[in-house]
Protein backbone atom coordinates (compact mmCIF):
# COMPACT_ATOMS: atom_id res chain seq x y z
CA UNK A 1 27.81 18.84 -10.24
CA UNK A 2 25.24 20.15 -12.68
CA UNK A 3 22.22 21.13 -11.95
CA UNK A 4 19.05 19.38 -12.62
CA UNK A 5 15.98 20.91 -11.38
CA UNK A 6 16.17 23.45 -8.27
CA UNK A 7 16.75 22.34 -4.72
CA UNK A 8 14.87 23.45 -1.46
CA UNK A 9 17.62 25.70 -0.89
CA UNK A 10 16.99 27.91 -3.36
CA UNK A 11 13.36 27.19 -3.41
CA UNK A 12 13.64 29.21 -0.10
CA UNK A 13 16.39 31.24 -0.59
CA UNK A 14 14.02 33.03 -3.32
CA UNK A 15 11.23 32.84 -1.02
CA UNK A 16 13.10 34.90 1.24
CA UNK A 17 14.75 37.72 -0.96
CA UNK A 18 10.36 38.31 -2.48
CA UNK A 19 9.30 38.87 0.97
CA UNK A 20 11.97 41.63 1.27
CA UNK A 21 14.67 39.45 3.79
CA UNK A 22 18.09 40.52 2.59
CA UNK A 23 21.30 38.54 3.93
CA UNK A 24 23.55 41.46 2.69
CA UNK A 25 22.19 44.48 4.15
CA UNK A 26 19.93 46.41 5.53
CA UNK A 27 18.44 49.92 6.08
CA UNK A 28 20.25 52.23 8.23
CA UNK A 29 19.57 56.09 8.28
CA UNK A 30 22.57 56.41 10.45
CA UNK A 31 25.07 55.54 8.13
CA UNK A 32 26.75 57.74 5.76
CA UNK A 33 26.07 55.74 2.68
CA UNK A 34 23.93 56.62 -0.16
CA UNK A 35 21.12 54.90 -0.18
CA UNK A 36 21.14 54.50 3.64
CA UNK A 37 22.49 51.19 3.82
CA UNK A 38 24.19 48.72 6.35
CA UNK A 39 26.16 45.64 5.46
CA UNK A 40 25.40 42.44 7.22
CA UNK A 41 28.17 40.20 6.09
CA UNK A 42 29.25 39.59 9.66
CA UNK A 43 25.62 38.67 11.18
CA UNK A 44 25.29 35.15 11.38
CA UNK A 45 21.85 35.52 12.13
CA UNK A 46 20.22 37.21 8.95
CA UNK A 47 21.96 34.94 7.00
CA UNK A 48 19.96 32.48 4.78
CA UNK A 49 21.46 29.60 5.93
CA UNK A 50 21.53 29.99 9.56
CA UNK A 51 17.51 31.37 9.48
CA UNK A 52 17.06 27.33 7.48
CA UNK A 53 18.88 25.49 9.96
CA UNK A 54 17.08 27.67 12.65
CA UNK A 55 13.78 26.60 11.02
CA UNK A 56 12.35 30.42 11.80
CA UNK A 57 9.24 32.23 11.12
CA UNK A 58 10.22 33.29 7.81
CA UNK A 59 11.69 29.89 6.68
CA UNK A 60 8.30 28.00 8.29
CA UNK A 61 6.09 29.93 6.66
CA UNK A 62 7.49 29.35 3.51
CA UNK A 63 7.66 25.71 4.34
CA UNK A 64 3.99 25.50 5.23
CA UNK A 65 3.47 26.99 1.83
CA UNK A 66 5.45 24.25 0.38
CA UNK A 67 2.96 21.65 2.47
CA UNK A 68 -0.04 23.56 0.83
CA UNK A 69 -1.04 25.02 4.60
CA UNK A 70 -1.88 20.69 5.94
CA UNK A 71 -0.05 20.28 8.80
CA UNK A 72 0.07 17.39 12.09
CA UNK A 73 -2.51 17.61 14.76
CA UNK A 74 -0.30 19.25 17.41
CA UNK A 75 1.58 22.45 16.31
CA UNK A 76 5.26 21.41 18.09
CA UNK A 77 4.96 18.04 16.13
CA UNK A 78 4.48 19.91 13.06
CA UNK A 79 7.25 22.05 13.76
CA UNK A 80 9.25 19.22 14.47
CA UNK A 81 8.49 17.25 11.67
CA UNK A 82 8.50 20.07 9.14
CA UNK A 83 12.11 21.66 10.28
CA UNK A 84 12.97 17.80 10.10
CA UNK A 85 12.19 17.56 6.52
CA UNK A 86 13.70 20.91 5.42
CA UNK A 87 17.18 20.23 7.00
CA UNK A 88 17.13 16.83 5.95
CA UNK A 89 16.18 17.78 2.62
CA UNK A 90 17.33 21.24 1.94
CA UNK A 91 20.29 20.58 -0.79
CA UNK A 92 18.22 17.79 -2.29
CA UNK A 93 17.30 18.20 -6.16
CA UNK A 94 13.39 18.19 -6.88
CA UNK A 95 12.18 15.80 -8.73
CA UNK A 96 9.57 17.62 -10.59
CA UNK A 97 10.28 20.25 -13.41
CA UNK A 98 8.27 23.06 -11.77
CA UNK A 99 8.12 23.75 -7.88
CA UNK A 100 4.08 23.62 -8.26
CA UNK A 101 4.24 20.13 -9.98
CA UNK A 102 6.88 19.33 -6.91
CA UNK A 103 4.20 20.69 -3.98
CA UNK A 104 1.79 18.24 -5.53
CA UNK A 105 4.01 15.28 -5.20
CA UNK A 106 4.92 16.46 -1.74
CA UNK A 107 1.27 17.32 -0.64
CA UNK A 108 -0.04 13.61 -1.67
CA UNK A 109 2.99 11.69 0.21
CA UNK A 110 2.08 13.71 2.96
CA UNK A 111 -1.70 12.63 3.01
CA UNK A 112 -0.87 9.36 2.31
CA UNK A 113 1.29 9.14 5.56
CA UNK A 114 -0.62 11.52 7.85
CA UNK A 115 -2.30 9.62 10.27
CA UNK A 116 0.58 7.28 10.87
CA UNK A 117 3.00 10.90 11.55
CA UNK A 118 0.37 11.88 14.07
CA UNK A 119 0.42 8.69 15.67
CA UNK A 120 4.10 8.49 15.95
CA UNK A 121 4.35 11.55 17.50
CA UNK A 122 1.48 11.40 19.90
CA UNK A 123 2.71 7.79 21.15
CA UNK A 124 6.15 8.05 20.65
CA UNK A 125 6.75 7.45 24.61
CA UNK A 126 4.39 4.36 24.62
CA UNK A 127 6.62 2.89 21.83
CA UNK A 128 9.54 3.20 23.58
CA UNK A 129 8.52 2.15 26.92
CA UNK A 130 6.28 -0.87 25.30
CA UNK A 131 3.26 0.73 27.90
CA UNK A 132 0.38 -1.90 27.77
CA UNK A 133 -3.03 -0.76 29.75
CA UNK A 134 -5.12 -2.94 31.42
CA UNK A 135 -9.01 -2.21 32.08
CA UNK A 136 -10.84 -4.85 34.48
CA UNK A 137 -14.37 -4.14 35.82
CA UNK A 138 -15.85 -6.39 38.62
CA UNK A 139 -19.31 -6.22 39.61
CA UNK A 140 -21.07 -8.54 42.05
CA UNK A 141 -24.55 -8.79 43.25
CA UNK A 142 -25.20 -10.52 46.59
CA UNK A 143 -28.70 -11.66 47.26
CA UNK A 144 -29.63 -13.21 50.74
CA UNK A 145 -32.94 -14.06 52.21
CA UNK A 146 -32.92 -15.49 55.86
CA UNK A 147 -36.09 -16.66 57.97
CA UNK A 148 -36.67 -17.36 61.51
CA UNK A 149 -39.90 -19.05 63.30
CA UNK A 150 -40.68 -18.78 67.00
CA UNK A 151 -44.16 -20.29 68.17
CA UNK A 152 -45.67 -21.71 71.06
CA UNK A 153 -49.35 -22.91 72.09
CA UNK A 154 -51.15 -24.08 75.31
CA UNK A 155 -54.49 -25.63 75.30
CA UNK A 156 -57.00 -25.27 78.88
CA UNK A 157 -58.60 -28.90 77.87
CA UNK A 158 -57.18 -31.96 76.89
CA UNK A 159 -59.72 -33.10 73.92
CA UNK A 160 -58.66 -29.42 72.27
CA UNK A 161 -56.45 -29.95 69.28
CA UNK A 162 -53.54 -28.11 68.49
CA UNK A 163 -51.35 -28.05 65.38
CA UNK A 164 -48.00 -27.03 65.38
CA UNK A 165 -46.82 -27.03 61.69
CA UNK A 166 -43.33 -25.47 61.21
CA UNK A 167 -44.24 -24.57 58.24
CA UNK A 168 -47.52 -22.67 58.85
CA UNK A 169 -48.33 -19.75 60.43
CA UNK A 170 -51.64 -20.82 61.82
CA UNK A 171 -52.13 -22.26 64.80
CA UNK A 172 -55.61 -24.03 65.15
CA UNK A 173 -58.00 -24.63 68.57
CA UNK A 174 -55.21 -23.36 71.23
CA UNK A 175 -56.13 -21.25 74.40
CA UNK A 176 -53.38 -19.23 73.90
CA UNK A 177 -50.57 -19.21 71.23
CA UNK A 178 -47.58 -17.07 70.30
CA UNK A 179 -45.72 -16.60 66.67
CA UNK A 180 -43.37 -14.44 65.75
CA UNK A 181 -41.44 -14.50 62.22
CA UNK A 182 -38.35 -12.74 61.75
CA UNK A 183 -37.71 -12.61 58.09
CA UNK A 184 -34.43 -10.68 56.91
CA UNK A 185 -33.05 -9.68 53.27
CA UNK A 186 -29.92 -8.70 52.10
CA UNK A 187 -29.06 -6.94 48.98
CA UNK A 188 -25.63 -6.44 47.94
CA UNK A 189 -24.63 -4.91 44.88
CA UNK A 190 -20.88 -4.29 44.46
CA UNK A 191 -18.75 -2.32 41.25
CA UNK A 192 -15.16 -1.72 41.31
CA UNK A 193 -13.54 -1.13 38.43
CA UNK A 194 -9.48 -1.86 38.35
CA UNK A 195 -7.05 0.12 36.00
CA UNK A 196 -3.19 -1.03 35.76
CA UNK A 197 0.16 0.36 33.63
CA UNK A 198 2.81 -1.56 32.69
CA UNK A 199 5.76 -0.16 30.83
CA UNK A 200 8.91 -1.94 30.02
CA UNK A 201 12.29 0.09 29.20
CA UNK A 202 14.48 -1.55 26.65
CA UNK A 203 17.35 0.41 24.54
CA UNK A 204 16.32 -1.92 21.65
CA UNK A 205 13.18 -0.01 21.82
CA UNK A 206 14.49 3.31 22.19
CA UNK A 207 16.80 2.57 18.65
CA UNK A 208 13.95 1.43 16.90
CA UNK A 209 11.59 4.54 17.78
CA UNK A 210 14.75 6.26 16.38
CA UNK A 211 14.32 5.08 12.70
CA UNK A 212 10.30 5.72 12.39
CA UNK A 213 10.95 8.75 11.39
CA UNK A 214 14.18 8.09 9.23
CA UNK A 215 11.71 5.28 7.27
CA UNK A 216 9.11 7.44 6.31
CA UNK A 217 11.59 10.25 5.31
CA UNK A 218 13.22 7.61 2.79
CA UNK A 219 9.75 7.29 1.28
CA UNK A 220 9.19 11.56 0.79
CA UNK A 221 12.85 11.02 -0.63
CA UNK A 222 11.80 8.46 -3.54
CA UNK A 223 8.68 10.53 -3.86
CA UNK A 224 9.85 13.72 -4.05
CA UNK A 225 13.74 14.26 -4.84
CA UNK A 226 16.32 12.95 -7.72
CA UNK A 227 18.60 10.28 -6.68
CA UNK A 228 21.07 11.22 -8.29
CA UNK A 229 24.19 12.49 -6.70
C-alpha cells in the first residue's frame, strides 16, 4: 500500500534510533570486530517492536512527547491509557502532513476528552458493579418537663382560713403547713448518621464498561489518523 503521511511506527522508530537505541547492535569491547561491535539480531528484547508492544521507558517517553507532557490524574491510568493508544494505533497513517501539525490534533482531542478519561478510570469498578451510596442523617431532640406538688396544712382554730390552691404555692393563715415541689427536666438531643452500599453485578455491565474505552478511541481515530486502508 502506498504511503501517505508517516505512521506512529516510524514516528517512534526514529525517536528511538536519535536517542542512540539501536535494534542491530551494540557496543562490545570484547569482541573481535572493528569497531567493537555486537549484533543483536537474535534479542527479542532490543528490538523496536517488542520495546512498542512492551510500552517501555524509552517508547513512553517518546509517547508523552507525542501528548505534549498532559497526562491522566493517576500515573498507572496514564500508562494504561497511553500504551493503549500506541498499540492500538501504532501502524495507523497520520492524518496531518507534519508530526507537529499531528501533536496538535492529538493534544486538543485529548483536552477535549480529559475529564471524562479520568473519570472512567477512577470509577471504572462503580460502573461495573452499578454501586449506588446512600447518606441518611437523623437527629432528634427530646424535650420533657415534669412537675410534682405535695402540700398539706393544719389550722389550731376553727375561724382560721386556709387555702389550698393546687396551683399555688402559698398557703395562707395555717398553723402549720408543708410544700414540697419536685420539678424535673429532660433534655435529649440525639445524632446518628446512617451510611449504606449497594452494588449490583451484572455481565451486561461488565461488556459495556468494556467499550468506554473502545468509543473514545474511535473518536482520537477520526481526529487524528487517515481512514484509508
Amino acid at each position: 500500500m502506498t504511503m501517505t503521511t508517516t505512521t506512529l511506527f516510524k514516528v517512534i522508530q526514529s525517536e528511538l534510533i536519535k536517542s542512540g537505541v539501536n535494534e542491530i547492535v551494540k557496543p562490545d569491547e570484547s569482541k573481535y570486530f572493528k569497531p567493537d561491535l555486537d549484533f543483536l539480531w537474535f534479542n527479542d528484547d532490543v528490538q523496536f517492536t517488542t520495546k512498542i508492544l512492551k510500552f517501555d521507558e524509552d517508547v513512553s517517553k517518546i509517547v508523552d512527547n507525542l501528548f505534549s507532557g498532559l497526562s491522566l490524574k493517576n500515573k498507572e491510568h496514564d500508562h494504561h491509557f497511553k500504551k493503549s493508544f500506541i498499540n492500538r494505533f501504532v501502524n495507523r497513517q497520520i492524518n496531518r502532513q507534519t508530526v507537529e501539525a499531528f501533536k496538535m490534533e492529538l493534544v486538543s482531542t485529548f483536552l477535549n476528552h480529559e475529564e471524562y478519561l479520568n473519570s472512567i478510570y477512577e470509577n471504572m469498578e462503580k460502573y461495573i458493579t452499578q454501586t449506588s451510596v446512600n447518606n441518611q442523617k437523623n437527629k432528634q431532640l427530646t424535650d420533657d418537663i415534669s412537675t410534682s406538688d405535695n402540700r398539706s396544712a393544719f389550722a389550731d382554730l376553727p375561724q382560721s382560713s386556709t387555702n389550698l390552691d393546687v396551683d399555688n404555692t402559698v398557703l395562707n393563715y395555717a398553723s402549720d403547713n408543708t410544700i414540697s415541689r419536685n420539678r424535673q427536666k429532660n433534655k435529649q438531643e440525639t445524632d446518628g448518621e446512617v451510611t449504606g452500599e449497594n452494588k449490583k453485578f451484572q455481565i451486561d455491565e461488565l461488556v459495556k464498561a468494556g467499550s468506554l474505552l473502545n468509543n473514545l478511541f474511535d473518536e482520537f481515530d477520526r481526529k487524528c489518523f487517515l481512514q484509508i486502508w
